[in-house]
PDB file of N, CA and C in Angstrom:
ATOM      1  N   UNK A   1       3.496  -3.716 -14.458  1.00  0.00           N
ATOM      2  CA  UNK A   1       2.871  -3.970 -15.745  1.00  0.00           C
ATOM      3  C   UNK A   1       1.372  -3.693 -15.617  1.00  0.00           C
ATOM      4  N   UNK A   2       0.807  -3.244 -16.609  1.00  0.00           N
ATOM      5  CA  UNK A   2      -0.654  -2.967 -16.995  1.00  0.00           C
ATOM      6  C   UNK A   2      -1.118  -4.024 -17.543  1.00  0.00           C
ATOM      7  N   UNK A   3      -2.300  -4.836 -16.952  1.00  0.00           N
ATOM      8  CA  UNK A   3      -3.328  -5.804 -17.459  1.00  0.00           C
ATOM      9  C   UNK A   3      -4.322  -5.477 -17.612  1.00  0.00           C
ATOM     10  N   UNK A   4      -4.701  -5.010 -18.936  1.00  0.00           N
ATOM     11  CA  UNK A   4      -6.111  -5.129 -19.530  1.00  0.00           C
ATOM     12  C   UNK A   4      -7.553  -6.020 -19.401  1.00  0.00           C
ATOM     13  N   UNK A   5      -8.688  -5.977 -18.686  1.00  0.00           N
ATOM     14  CA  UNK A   5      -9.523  -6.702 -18.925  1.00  0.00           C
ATOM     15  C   UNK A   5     -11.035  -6.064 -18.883  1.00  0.00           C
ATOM     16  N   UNK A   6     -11.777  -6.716 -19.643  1.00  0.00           N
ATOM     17  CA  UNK A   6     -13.196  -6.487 -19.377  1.00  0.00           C
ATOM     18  C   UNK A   6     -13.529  -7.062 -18.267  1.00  0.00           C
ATOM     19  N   UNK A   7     -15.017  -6.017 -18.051  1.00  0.00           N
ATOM     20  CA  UNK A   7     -15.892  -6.105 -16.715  1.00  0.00           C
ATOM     21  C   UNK A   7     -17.187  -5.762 -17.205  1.00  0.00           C
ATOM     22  N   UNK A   8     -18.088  -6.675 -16.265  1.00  0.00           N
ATOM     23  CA  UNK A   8     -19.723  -6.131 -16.604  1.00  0.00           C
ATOM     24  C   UNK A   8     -19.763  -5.274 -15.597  1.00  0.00           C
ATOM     25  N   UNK A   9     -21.207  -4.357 -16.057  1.00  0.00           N
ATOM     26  CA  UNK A   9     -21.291  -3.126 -15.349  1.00  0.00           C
ATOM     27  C   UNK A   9     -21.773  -3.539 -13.933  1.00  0.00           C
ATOM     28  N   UNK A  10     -22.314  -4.555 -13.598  1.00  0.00           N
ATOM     29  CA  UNK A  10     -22.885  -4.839 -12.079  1.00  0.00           C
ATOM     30  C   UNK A  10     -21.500  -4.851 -11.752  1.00  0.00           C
ATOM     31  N   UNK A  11     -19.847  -5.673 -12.032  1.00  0.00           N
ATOM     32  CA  UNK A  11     -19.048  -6.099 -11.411  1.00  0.00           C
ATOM     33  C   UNK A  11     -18.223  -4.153 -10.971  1.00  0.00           C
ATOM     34  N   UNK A  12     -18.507  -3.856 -12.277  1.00  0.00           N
ATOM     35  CA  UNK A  12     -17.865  -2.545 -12.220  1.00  0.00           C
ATOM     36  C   UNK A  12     -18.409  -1.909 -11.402  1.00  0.00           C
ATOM     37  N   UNK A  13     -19.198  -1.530 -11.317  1.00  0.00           N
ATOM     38  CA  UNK A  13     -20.298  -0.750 -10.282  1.00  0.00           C
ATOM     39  C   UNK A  13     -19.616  -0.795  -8.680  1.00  0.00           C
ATOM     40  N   UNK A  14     -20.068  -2.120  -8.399  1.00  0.00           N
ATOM     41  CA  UNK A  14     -19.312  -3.206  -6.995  1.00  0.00           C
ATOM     42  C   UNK A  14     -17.808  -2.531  -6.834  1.00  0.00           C
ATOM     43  N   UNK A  15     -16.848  -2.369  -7.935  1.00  0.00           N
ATOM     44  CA  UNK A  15     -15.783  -1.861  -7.571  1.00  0.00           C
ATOM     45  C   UNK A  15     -15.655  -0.488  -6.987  1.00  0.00           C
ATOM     46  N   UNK A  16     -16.365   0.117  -8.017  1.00  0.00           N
ATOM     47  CA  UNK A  16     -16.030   1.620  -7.891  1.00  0.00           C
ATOM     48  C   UNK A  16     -16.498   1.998  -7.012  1.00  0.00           C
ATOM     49  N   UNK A  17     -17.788   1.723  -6.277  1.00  0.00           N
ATOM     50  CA  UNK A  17     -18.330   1.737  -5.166  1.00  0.00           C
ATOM     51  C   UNK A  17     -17.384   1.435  -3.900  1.00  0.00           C
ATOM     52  N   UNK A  18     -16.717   0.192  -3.778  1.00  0.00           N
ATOM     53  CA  UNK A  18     -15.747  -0.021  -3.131  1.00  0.00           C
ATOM     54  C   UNK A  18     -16.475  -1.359  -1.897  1.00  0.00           C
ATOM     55  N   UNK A  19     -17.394  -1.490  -2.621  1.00  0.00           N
ATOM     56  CA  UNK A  19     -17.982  -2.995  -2.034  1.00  0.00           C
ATOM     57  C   UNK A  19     -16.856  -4.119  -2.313  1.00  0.00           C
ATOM     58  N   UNK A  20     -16.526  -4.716  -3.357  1.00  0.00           N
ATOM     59  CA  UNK A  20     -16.163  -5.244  -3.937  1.00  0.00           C
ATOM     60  C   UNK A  20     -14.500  -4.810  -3.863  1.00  0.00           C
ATOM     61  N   UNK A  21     -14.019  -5.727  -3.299  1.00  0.00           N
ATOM     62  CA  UNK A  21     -11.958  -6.105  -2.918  1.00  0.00           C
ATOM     63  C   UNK A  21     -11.451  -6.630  -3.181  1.00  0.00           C
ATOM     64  N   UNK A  22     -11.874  -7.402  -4.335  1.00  0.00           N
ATOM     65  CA  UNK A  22     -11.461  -8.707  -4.630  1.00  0.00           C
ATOM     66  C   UNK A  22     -11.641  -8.639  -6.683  1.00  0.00           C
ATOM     67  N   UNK A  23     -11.211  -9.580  -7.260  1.00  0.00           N
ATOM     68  CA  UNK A  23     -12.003 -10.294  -8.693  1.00  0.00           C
ATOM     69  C   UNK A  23     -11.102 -11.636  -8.693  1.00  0.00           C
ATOM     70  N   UNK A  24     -11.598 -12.235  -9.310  1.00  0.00           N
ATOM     71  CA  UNK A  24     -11.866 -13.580  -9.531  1.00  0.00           C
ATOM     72  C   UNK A  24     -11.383 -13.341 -10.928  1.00  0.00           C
ATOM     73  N   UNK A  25     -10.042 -14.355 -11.477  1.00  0.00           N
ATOM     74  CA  UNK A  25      -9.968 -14.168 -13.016  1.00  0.00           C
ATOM     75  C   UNK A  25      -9.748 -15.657 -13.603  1.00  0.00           C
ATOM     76  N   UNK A  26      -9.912 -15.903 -14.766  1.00  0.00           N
ATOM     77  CA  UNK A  26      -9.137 -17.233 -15.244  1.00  0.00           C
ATOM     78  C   UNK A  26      -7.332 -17.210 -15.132  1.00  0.00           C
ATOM     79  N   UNK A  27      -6.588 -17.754 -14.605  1.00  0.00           N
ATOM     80  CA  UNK A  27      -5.469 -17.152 -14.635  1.00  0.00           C
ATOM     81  C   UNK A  27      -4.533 -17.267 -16.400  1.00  0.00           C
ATOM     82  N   UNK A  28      -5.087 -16.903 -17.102  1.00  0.00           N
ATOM     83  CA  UNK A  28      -4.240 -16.568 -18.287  1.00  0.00           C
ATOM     84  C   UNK A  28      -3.001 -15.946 -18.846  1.00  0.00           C
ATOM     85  N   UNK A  29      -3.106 -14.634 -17.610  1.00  0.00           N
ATOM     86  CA  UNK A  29      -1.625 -13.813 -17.735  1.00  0.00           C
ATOM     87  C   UNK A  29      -0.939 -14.146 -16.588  1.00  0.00           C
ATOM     88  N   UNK A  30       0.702 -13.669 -16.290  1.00  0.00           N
ATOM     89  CA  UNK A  30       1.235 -13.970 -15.344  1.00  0.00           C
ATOM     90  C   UNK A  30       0.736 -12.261 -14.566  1.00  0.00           C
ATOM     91  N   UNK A  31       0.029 -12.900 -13.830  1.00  0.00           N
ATOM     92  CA  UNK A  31      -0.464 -11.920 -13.152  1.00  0.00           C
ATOM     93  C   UNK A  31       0.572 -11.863 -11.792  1.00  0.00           C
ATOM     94  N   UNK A  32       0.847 -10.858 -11.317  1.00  0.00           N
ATOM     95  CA  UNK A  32       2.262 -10.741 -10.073  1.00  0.00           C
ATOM     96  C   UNK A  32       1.642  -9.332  -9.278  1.00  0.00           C
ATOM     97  N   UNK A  33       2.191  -9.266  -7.880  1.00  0.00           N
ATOM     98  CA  UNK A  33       1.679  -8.498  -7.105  1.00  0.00           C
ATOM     99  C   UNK A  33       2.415  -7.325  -7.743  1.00  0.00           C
ATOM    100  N   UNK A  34       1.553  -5.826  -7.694  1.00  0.00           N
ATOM    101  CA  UNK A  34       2.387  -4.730  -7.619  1.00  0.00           C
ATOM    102  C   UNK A  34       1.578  -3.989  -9.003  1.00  0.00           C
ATOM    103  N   UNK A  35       1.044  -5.391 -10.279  1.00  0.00           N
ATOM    104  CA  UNK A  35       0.736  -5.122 -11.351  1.00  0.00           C
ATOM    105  C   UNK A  35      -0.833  -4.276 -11.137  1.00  0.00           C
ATOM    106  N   UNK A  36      -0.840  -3.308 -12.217  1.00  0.00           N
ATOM    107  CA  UNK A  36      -2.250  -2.769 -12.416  1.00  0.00           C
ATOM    108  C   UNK A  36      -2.984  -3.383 -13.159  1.00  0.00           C
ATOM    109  N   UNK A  37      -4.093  -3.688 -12.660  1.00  0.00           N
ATOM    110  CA  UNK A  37      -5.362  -4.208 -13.528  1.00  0.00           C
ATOM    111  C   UNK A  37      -5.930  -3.217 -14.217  1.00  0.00           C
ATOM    112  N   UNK A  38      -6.216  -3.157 -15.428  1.00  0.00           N
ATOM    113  CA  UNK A  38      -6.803  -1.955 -15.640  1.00  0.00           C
ATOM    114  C   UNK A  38      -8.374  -2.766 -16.497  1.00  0.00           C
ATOM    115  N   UNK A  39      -9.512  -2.300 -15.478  1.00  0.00           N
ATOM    116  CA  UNK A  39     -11.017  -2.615 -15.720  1.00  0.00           C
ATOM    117  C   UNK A  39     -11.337  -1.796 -16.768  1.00  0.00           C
ATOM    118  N   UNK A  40     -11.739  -2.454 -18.012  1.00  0.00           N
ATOM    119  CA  UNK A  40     -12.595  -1.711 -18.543  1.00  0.00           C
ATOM    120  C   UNK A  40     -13.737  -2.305 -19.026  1.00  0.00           C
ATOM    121  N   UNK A  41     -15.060  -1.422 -18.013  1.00  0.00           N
ATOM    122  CA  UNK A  41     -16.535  -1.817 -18.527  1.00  0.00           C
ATOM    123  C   UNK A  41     -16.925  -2.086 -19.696  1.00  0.00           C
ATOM    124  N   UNK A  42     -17.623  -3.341 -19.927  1.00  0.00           N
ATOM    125  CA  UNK A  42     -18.080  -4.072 -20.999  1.00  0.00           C
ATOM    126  C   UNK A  42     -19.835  -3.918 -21.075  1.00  0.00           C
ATOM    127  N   UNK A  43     -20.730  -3.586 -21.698  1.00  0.00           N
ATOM    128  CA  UNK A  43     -21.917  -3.458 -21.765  1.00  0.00           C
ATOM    129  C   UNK A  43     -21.873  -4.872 -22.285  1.00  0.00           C
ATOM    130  N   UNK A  44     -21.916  -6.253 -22.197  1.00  0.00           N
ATOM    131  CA  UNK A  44     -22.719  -7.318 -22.553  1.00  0.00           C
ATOM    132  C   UNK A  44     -23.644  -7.026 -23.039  1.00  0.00           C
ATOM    133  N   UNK A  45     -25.011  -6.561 -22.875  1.00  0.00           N
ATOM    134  CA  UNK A  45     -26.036  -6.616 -23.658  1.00  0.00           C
ATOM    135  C   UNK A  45     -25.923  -6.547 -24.933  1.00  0.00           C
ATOM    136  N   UNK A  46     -25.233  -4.746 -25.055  1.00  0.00           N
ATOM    137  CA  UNK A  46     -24.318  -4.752 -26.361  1.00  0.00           C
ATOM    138  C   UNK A  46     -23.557  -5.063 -27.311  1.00  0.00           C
ATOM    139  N   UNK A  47     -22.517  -5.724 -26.755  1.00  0.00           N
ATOM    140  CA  UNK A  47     -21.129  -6.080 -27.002  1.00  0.00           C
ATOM    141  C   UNK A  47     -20.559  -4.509 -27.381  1.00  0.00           C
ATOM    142  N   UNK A  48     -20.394  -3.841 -26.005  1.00  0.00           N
ATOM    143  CA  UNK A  48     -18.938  -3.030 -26.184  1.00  0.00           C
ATOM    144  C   UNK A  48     -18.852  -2.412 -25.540  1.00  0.00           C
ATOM    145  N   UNK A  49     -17.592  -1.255 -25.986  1.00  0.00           N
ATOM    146  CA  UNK A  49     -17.548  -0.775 -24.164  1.00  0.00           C
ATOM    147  C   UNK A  49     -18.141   0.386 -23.868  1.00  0.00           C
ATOM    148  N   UNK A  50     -18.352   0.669 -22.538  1.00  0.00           N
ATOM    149  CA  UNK A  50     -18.716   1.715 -21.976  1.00  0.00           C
ATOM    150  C   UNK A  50     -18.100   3.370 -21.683  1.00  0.00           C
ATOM    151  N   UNK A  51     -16.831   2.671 -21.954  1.00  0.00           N
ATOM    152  CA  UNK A  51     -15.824   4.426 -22.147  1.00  0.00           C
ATOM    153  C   UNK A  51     -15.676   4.053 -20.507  1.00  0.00           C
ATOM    154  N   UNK A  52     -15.888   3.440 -19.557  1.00  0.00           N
ATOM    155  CA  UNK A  52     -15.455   3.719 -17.855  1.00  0.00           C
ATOM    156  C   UNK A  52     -14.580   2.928 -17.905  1.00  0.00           C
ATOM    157  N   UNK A  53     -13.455   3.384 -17.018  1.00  0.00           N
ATOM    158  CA  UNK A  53     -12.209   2.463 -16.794  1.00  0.00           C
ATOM    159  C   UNK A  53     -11.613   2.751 -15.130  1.00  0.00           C
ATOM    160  N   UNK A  54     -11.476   1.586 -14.611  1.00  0.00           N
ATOM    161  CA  UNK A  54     -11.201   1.584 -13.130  1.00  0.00           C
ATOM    162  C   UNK A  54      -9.738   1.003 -13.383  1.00  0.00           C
ATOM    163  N   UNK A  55      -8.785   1.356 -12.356  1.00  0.00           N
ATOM    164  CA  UNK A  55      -7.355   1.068 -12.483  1.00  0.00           C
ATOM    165  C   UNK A  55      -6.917   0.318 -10.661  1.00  0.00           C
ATOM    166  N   UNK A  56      -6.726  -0.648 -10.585  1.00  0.00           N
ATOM    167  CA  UNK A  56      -6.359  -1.008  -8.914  1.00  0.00           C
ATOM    168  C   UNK A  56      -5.057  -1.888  -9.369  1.00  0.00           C
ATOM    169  N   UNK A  57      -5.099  -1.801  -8.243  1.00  0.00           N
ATOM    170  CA  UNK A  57      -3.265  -2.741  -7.971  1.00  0.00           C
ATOM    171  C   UNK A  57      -3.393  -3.409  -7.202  1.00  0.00           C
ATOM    172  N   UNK A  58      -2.823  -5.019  -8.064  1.00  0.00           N
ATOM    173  CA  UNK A  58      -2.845  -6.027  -7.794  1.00  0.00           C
ATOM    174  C   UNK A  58      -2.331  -6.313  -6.015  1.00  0.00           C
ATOM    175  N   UNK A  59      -2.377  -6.559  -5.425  1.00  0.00           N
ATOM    176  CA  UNK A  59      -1.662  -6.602  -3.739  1.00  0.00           C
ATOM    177  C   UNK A  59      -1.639  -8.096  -3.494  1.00  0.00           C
ATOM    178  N   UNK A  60      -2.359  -9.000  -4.055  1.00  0.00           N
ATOM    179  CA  UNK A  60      -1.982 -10.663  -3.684  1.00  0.00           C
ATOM    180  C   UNK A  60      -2.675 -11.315  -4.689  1.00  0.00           C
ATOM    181  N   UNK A  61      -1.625 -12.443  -5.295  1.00  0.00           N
ATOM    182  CA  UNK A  61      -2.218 -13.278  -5.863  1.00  0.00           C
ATOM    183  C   UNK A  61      -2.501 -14.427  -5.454  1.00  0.00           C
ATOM    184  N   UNK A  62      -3.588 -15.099  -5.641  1.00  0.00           N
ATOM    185  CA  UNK A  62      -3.506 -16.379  -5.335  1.00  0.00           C
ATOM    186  C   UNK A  62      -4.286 -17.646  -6.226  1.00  0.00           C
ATOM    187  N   UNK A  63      -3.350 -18.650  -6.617  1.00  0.00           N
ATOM    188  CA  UNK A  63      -3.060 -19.584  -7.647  1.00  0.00           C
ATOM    189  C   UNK A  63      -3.623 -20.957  -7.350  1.00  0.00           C
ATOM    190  N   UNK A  64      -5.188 -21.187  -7.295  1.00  0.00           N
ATOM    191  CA  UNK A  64      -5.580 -22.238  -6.858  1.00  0.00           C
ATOM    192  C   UNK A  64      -5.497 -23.652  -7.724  1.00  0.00           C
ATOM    193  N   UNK A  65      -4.938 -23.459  -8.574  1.00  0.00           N
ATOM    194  CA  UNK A  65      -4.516 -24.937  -9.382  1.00  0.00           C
ATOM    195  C   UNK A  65      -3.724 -25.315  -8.543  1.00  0.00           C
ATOM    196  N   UNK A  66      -3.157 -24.591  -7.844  1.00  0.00           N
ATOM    197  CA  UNK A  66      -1.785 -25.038  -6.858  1.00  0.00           C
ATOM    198  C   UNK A  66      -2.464 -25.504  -5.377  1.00  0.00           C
ATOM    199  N   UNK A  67      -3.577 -25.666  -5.292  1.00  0.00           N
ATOM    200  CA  UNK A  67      -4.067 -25.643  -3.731  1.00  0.00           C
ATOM    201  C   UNK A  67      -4.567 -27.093  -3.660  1.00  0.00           C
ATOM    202  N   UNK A  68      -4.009 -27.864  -2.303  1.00  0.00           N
ATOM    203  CA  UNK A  68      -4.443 -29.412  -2.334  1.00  0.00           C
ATOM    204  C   UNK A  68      -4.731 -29.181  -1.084  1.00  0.00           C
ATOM    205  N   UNK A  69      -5.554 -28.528  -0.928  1.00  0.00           N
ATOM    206  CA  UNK A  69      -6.630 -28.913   0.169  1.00  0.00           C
ATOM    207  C   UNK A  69      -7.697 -29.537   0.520  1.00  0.00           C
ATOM    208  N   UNK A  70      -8.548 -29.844  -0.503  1.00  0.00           N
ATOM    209  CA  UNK A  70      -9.640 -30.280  -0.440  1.00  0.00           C
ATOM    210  C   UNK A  70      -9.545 -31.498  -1.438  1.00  0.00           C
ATOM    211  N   UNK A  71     -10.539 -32.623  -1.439  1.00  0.00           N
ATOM    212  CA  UNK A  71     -10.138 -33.391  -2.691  1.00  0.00           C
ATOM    213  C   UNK A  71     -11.514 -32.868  -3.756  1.00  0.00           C
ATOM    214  N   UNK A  72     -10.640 -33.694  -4.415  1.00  0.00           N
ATOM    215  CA  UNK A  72     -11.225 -33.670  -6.456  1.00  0.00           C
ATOM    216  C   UNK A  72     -13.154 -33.587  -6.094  1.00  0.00           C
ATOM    217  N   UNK A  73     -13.639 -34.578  -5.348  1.00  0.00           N
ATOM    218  CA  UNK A  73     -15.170 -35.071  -5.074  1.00  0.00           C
ATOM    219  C   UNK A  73     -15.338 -33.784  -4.336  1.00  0.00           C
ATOM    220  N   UNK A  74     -14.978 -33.471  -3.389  1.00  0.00           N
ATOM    221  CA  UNK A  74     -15.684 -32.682  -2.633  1.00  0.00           C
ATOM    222  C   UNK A  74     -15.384 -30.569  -3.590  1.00  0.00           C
ATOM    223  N   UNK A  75     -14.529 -30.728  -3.830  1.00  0.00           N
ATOM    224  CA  UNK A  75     -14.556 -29.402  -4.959  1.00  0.00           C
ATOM    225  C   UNK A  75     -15.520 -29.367  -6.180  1.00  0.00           C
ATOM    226  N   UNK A  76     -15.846 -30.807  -6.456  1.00  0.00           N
ATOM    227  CA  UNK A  76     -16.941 -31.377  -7.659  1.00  0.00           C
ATOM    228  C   UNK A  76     -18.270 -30.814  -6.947  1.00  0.00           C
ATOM    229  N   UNK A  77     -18.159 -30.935  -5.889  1.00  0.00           N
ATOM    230  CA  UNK A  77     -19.834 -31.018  -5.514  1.00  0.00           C
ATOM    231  C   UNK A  77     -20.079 -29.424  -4.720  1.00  0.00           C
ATOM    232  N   UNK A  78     -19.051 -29.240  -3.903  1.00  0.00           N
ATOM    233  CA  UNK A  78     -19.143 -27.484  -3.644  1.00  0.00           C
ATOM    234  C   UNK A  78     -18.380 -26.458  -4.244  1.00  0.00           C
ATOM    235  N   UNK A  79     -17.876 -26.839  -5.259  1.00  0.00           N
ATOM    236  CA  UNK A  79     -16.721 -25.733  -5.315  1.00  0.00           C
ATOM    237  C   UNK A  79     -16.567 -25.182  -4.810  1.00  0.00           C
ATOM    238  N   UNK A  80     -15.650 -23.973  -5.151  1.00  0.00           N
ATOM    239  CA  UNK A  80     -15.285 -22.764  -4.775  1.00  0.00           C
ATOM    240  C   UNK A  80     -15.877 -21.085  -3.882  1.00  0.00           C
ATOM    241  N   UNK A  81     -15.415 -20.666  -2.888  1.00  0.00           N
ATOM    242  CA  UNK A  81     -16.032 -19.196  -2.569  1.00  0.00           C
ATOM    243  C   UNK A  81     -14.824 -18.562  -2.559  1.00  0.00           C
ATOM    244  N   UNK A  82     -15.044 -17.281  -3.139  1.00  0.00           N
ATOM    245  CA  UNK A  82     -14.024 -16.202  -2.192  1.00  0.00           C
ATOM    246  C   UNK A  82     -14.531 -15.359  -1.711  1.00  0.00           C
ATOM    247  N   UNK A  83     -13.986 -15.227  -0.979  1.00  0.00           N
ATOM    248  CA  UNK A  83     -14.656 -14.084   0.473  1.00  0.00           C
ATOM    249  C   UNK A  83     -13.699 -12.853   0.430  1.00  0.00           C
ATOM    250  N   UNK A  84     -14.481 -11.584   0.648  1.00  0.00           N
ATOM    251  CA  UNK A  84     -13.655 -10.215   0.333  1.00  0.00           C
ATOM    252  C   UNK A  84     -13.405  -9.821   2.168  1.00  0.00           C
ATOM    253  N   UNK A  85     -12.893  -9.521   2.558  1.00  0.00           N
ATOM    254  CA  UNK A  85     -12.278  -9.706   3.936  1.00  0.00           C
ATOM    255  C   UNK A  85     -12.330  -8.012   4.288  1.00  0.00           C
ATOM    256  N   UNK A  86     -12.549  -7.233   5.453  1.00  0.00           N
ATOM    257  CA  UNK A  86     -12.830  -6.215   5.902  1.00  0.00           C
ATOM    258  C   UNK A  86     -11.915  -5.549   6.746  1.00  0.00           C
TER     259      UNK A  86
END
C-alpha cells in the first residue's frame, strides 16, 4: 500500500540526501512493513507543495504506545530519541 504524507523541506532534503533513515510519524494509519511512504514536500512558509516527491519502503515498524520500558515520570521529563543506525 501507498501512504501519502507531507514533509518540510529541511526533513526532505535529509532524506534525499540519504542522511536521514529513519521518520518519526504520529501513528494514524496502519502503517505495516513492505508499505511505501510516499513524501511529498510541503513549503510551510507557504502552505503548499513543492512538486518534489520521495518514495521509500517502509522495512520496520515500531509502535511505542506499546513500549513499557521506562515509566510515565521519567518519559515526562526526557522523552523520547530515535537514533538512525549505520
Amino acid at each position: 500500500m501507498e501512504i501519502e504524507k507531507k514533509i518540510w523541506p529541511v526533513f526532505f532534503e535529509r532524506i534525499l540526501s540519504g542522511k536521514k533513515t529513519f521518520e518519526l510519524r504520529l501513528d494514524d494509519r496502519e502503517y505495516n512493513e513492505g508499505d511505501v511512504l510516499v513524501l511529498k514536500e510541503w513549503d510551510n512558509e507557504k502552505s503548499t507543495y513543492t512538486g518534489r516527491v520521495i518514495k521509500k519502503e517502509i522495512t520496520y515498524v515500531l509502535h511505542t504506545k506499546d513500549m513499557k520500558y521506562w515509566s510515565e515520570e521519567e518519559i515526562k521529563n526526557k522523552g523520547f530519541v530515535v537514533l538512525s543506525l549505520k
